[in-house]
N, C-alpha and C. Protein backbone atom coordinates (compact mmCIF):
# COMPACT_ATOMS: atom_id res chain seq x y z
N UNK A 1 -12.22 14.06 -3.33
CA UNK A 1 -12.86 13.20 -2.35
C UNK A 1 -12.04 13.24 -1.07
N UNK A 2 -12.91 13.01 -0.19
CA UNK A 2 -12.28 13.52 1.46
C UNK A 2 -12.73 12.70 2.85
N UNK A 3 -11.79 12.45 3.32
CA UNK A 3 -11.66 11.44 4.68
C UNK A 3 -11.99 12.61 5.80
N UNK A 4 -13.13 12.63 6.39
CA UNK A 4 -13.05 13.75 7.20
C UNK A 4 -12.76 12.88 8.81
N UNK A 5 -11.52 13.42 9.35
CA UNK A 5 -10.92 12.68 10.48
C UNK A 5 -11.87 13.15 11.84
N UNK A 6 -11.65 12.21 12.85
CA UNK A 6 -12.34 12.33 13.95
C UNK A 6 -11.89 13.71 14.58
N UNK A 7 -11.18 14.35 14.56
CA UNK A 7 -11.11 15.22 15.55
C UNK A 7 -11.76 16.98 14.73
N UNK A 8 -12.11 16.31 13.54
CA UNK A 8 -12.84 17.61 13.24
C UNK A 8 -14.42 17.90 13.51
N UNK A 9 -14.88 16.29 13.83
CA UNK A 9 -16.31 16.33 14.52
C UNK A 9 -16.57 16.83 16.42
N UNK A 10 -14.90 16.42 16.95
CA UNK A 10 -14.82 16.50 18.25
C UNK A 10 -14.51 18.31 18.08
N UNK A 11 -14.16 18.67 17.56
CA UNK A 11 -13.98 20.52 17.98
C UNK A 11 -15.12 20.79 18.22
N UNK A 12 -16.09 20.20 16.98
CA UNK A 12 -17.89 21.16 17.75
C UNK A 12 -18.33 20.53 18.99
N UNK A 13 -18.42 19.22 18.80
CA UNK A 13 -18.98 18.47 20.04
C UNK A 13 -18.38 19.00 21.32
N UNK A 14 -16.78 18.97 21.83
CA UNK A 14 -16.55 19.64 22.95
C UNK A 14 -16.01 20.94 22.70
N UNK A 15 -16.40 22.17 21.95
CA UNK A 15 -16.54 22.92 22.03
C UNK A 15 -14.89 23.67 21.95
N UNK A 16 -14.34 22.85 21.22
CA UNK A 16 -12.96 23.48 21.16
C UNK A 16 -12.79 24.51 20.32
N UNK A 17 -11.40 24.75 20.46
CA UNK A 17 -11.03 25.99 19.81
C UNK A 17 -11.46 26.59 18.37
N UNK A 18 -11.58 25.85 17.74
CA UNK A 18 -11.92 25.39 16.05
C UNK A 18 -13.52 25.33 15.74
N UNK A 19 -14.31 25.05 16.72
CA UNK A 19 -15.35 24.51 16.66
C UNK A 19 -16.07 25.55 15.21
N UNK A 20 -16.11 26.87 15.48
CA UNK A 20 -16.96 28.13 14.69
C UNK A 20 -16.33 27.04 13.06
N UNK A 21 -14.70 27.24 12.76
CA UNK A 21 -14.77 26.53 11.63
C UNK A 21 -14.88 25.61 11.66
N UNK A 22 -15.37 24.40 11.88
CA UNK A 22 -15.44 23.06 11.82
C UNK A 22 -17.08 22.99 11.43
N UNK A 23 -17.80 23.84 12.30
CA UNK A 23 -19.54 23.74 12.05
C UNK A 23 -19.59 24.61 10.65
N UNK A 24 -19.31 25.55 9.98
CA UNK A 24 -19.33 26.47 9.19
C UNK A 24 -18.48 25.11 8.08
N UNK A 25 -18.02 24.75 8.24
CA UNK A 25 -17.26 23.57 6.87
C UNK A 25 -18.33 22.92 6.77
N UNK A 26 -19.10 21.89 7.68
CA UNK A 26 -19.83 20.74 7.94
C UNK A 26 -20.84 21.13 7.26
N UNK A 27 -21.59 22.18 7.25
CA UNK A 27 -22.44 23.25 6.86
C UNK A 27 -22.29 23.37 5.26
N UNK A 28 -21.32 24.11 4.37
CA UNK A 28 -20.98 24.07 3.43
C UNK A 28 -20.69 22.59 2.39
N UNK A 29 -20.44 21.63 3.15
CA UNK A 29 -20.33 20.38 2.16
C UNK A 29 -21.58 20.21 1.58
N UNK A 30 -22.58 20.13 2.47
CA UNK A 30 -23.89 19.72 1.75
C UNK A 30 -24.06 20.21 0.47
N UNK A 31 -23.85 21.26 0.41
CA UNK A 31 -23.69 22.03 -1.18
C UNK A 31 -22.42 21.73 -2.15
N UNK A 32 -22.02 21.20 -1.72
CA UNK A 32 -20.28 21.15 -2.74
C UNK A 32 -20.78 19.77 -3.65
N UNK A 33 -20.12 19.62 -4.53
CA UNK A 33 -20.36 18.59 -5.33
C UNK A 33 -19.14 17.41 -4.98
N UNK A 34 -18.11 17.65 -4.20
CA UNK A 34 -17.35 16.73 -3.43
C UNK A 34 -17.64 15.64 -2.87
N UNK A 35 -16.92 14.38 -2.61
CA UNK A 35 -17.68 13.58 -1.76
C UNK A 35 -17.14 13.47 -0.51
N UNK A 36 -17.70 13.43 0.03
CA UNK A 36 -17.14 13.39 1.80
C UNK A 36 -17.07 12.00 2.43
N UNK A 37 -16.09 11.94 3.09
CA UNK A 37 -16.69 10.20 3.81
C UNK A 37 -16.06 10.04 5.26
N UNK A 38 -16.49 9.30 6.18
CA UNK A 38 -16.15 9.34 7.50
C UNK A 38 -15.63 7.64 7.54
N UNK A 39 -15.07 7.13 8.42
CA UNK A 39 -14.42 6.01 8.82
C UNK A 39 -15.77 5.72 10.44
N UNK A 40 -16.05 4.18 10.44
CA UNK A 40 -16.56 3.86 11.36
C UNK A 40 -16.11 3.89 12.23
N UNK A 41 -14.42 4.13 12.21
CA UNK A 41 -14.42 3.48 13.47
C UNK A 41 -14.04 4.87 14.24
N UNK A 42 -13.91 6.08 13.42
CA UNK A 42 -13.93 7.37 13.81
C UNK A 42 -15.65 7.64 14.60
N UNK A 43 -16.19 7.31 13.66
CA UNK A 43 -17.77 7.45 14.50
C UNK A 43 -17.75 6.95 15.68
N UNK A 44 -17.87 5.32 15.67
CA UNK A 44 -17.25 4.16 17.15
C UNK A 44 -16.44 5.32 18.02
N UNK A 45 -15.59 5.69 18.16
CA UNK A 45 -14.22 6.63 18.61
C UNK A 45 -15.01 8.23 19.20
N UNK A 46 -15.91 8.58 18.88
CA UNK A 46 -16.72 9.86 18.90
C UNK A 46 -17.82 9.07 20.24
N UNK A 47 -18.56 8.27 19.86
CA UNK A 47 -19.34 7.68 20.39
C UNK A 47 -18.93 7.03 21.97
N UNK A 48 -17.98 6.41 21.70
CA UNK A 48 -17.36 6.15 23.13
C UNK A 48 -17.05 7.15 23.71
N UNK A 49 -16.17 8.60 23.54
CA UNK A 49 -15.50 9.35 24.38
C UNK A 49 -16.80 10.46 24.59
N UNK A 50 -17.77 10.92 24.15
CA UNK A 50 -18.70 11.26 24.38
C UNK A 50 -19.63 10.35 25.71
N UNK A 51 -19.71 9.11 25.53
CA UNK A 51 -20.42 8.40 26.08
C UNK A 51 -19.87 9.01 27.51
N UNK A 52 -18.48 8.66 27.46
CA UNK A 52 -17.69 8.97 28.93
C UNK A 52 -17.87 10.18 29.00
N UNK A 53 -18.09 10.91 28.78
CA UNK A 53 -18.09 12.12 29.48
C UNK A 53 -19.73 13.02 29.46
N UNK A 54 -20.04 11.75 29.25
CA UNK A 54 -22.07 12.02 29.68
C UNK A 54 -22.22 12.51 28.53
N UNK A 55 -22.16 12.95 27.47
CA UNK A 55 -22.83 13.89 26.20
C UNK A 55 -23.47 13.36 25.21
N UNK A 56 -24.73 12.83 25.82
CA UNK A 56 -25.24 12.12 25.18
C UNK A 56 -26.27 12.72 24.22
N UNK A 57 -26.57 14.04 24.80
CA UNK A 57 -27.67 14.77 23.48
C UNK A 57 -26.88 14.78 22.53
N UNK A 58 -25.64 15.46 22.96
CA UNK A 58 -24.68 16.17 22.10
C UNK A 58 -24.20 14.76 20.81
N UNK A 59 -24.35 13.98 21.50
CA UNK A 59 -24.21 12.51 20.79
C UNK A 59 -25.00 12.48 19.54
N UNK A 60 -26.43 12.16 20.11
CA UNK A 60 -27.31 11.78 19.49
C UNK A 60 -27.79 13.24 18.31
N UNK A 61 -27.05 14.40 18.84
CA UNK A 61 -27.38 15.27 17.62
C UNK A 61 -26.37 14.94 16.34
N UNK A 62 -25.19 14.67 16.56
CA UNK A 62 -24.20 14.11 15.61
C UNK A 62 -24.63 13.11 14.83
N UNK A 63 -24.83 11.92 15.27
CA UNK A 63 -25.49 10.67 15.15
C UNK A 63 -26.63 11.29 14.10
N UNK A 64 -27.48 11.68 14.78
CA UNK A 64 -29.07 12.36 13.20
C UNK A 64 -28.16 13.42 11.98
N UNK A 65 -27.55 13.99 12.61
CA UNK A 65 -26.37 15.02 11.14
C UNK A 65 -26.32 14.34 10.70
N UNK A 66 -25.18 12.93 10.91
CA UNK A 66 -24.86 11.92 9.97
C UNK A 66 -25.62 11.62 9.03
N UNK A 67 -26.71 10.82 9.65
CA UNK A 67 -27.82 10.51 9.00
C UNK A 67 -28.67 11.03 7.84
N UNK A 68 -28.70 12.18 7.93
CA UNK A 68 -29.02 13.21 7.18
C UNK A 68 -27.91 14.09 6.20
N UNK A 69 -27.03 14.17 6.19
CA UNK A 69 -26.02 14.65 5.55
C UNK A 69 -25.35 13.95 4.50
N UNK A 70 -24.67 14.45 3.56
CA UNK A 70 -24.49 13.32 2.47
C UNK A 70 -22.83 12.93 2.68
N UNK A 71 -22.67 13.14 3.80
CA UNK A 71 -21.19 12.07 4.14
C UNK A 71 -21.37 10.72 4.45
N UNK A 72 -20.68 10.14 3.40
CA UNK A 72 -20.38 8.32 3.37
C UNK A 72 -19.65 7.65 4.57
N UNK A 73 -20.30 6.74 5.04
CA UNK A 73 -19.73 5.94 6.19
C UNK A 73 -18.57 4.81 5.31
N UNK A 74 -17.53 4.39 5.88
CA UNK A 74 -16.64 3.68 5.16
C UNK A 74 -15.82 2.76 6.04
N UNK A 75 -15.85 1.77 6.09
CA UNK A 75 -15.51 0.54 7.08
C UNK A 75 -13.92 -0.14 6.45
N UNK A 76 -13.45 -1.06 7.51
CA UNK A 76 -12.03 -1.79 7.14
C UNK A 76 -12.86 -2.89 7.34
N UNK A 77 -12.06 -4.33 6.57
CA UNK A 77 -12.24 -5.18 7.25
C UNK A 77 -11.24 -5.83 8.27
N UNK A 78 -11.46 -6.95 8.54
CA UNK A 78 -10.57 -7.35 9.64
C UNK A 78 -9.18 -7.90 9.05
N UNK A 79 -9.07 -8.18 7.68
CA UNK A 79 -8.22 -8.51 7.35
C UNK A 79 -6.95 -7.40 6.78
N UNK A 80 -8.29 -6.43 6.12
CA UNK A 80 -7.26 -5.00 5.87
C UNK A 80 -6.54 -4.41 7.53
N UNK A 81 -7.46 -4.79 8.44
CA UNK A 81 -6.69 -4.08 9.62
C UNK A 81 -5.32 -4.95 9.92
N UNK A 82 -5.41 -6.11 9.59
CA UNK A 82 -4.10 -6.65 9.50
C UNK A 82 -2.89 -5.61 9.02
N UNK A 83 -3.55 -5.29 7.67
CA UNK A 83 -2.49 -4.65 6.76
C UNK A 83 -2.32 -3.29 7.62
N UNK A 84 -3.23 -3.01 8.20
CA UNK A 84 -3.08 -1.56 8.92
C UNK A 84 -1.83 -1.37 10.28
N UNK A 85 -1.56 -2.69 10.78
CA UNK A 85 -0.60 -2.89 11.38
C UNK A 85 0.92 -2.38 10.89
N UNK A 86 0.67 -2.93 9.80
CA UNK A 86 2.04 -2.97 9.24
C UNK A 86 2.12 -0.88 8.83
N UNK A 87 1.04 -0.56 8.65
CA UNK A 87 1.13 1.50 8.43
C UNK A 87 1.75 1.51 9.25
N UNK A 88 0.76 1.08 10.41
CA UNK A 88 1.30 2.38 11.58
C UNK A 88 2.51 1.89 11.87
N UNK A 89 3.69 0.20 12.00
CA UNK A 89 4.77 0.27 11.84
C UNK A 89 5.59 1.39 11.14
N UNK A 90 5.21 0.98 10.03
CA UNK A 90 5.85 1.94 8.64
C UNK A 90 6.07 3.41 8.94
N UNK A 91 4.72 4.03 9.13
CA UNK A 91 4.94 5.56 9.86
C UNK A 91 4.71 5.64 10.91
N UNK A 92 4.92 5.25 11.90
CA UNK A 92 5.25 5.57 13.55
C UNK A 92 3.80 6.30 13.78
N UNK A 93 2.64 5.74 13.36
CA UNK A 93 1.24 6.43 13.70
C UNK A 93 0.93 5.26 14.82
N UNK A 94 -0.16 5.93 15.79
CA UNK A 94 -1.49 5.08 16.16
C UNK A 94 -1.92 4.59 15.66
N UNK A 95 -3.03 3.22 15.82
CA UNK A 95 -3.33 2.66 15.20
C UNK A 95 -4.74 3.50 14.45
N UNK A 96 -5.34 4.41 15.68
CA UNK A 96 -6.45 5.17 14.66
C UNK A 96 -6.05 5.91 13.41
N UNK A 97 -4.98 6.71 13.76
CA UNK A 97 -4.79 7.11 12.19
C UNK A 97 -3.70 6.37 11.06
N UNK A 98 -3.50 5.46 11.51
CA UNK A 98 -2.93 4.46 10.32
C UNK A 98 -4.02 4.14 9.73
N UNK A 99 -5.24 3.71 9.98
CA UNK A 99 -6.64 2.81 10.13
C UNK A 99 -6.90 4.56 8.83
N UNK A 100 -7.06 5.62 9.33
CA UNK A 100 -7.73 6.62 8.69
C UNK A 100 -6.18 6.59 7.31
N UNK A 101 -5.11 6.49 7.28
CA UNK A 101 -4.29 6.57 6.26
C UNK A 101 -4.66 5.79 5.24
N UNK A 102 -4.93 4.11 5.71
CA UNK A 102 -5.12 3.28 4.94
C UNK A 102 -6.36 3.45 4.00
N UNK A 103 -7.33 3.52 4.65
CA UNK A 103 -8.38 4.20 3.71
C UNK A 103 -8.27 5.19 3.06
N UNK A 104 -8.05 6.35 3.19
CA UNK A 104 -7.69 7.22 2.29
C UNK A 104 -6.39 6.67 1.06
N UNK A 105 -5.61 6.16 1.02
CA UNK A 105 -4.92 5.37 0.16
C UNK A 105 -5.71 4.47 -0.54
N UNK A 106 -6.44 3.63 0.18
CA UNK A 106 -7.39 2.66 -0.61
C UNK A 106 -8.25 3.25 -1.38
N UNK A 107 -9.04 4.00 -1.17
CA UNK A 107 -9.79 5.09 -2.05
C UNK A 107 -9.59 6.44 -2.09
N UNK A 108 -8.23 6.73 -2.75
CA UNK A 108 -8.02 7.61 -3.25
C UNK A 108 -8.22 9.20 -2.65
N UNK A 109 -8.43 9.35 -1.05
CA UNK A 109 -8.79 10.41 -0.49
C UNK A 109 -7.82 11.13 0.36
N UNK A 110 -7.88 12.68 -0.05
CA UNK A 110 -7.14 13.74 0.88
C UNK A 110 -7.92 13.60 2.51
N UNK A 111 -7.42 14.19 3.52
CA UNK A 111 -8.00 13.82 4.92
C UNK A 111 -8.01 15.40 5.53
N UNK A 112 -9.08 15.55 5.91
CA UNK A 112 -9.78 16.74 6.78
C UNK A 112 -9.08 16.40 7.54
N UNK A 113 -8.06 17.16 8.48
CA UNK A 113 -7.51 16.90 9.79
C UNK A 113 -7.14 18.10 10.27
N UNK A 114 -6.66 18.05 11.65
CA UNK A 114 -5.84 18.88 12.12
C UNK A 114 -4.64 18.24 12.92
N UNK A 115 -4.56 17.33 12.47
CA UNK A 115 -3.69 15.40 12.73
C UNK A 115 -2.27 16.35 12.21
N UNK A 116 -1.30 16.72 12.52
CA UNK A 116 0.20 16.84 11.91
C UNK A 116 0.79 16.16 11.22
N UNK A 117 0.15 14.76 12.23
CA UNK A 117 1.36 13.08 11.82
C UNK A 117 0.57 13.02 10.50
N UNK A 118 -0.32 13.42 9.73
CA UNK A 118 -0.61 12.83 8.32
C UNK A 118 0.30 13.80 7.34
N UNK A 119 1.24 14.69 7.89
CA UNK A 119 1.84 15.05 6.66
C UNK A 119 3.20 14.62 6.35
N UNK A 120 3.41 13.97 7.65
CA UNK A 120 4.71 12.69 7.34
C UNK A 120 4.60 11.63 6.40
N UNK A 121 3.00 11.49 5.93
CA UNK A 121 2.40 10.41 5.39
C UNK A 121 2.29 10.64 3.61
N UNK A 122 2.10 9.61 3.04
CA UNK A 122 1.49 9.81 1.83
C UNK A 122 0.39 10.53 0.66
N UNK A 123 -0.59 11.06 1.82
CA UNK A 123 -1.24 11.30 2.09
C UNK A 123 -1.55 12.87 2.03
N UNK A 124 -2.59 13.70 1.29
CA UNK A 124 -2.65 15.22 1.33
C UNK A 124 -3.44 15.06 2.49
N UNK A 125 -3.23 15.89 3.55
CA UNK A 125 -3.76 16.78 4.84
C UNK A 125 -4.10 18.08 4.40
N UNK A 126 -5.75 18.32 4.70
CA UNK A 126 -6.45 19.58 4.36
C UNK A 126 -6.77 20.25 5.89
N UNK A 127 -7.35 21.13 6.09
CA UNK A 127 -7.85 21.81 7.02
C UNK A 127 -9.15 22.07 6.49
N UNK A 128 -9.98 22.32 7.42
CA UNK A 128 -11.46 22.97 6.94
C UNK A 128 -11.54 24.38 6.31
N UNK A 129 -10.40 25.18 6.51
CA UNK A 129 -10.53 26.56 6.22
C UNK A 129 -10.05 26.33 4.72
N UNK A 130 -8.91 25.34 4.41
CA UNK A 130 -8.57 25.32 2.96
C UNK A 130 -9.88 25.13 2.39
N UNK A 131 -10.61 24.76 2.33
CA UNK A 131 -11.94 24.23 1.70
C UNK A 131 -12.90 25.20 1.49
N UNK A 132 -12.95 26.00 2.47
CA UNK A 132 -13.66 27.14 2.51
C UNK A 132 -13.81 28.18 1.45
């Protein structure tokens, strides 16, 4: 089971370096018997920095993938983000990926990234190509 982190949805959307593997992974889950799951507030986080920089088709095509794809949306509450404070103390993270640590700890999940700081962490860090 797998935390797929925000910046593996942002390679296709702005067209970064990674993008060919990132769409070619996204592509392949549908078929895997794995479960996939995304963090809201990674979506929220996609949604805003898109917003700013006008990409709003590009938005709203992500937004219907979701929808359609069998990756699980997965929320904190306000009280776990309490506890999320105290991660990113603990490992010298941001608060977004303490927020993505904690969940993956809470349910048991390795994290799609290309994040470095998660291998200081508890935490298995995959790449899309390992998967492949």
């Amino acid at each position: 089971m797998y935390l797929i982190d925000t910046n593996i949805f942002l390679e296709i959307m702005l067209k970064q370096k990674k993008s060919e593997e990132c769409k070619f992974f996204l592509t392949q889950i549908q078929n895997s018997e794995d479960y996939f799951y995304v963090s809201s507030f990674s979506i929220h986080s996609i949604e805003v920095i898109m917003t700013k920089k006008n990409k709003i088709e590009s938005l709203s095509k992500f937004l219907t993938f979701l929808s359609k794809s069998k990756i699980i949306r997965i929320d904190s509450t306000t009280q776990e983000e309490a506890e999320i404070l105290d991660l990113m103390l603990s490992n010298q993270l941001d608060f977004d990926d303490a927020l993505q640590l904690y969940l993956c700890q809470k349910n048991n999940l390795k994290i799609i990234s290309y994040d470095k700081h998660f291998d200081q962490t508890q935490i298995k860090r995959v790449e899309p190509k390992d998967l492949l």
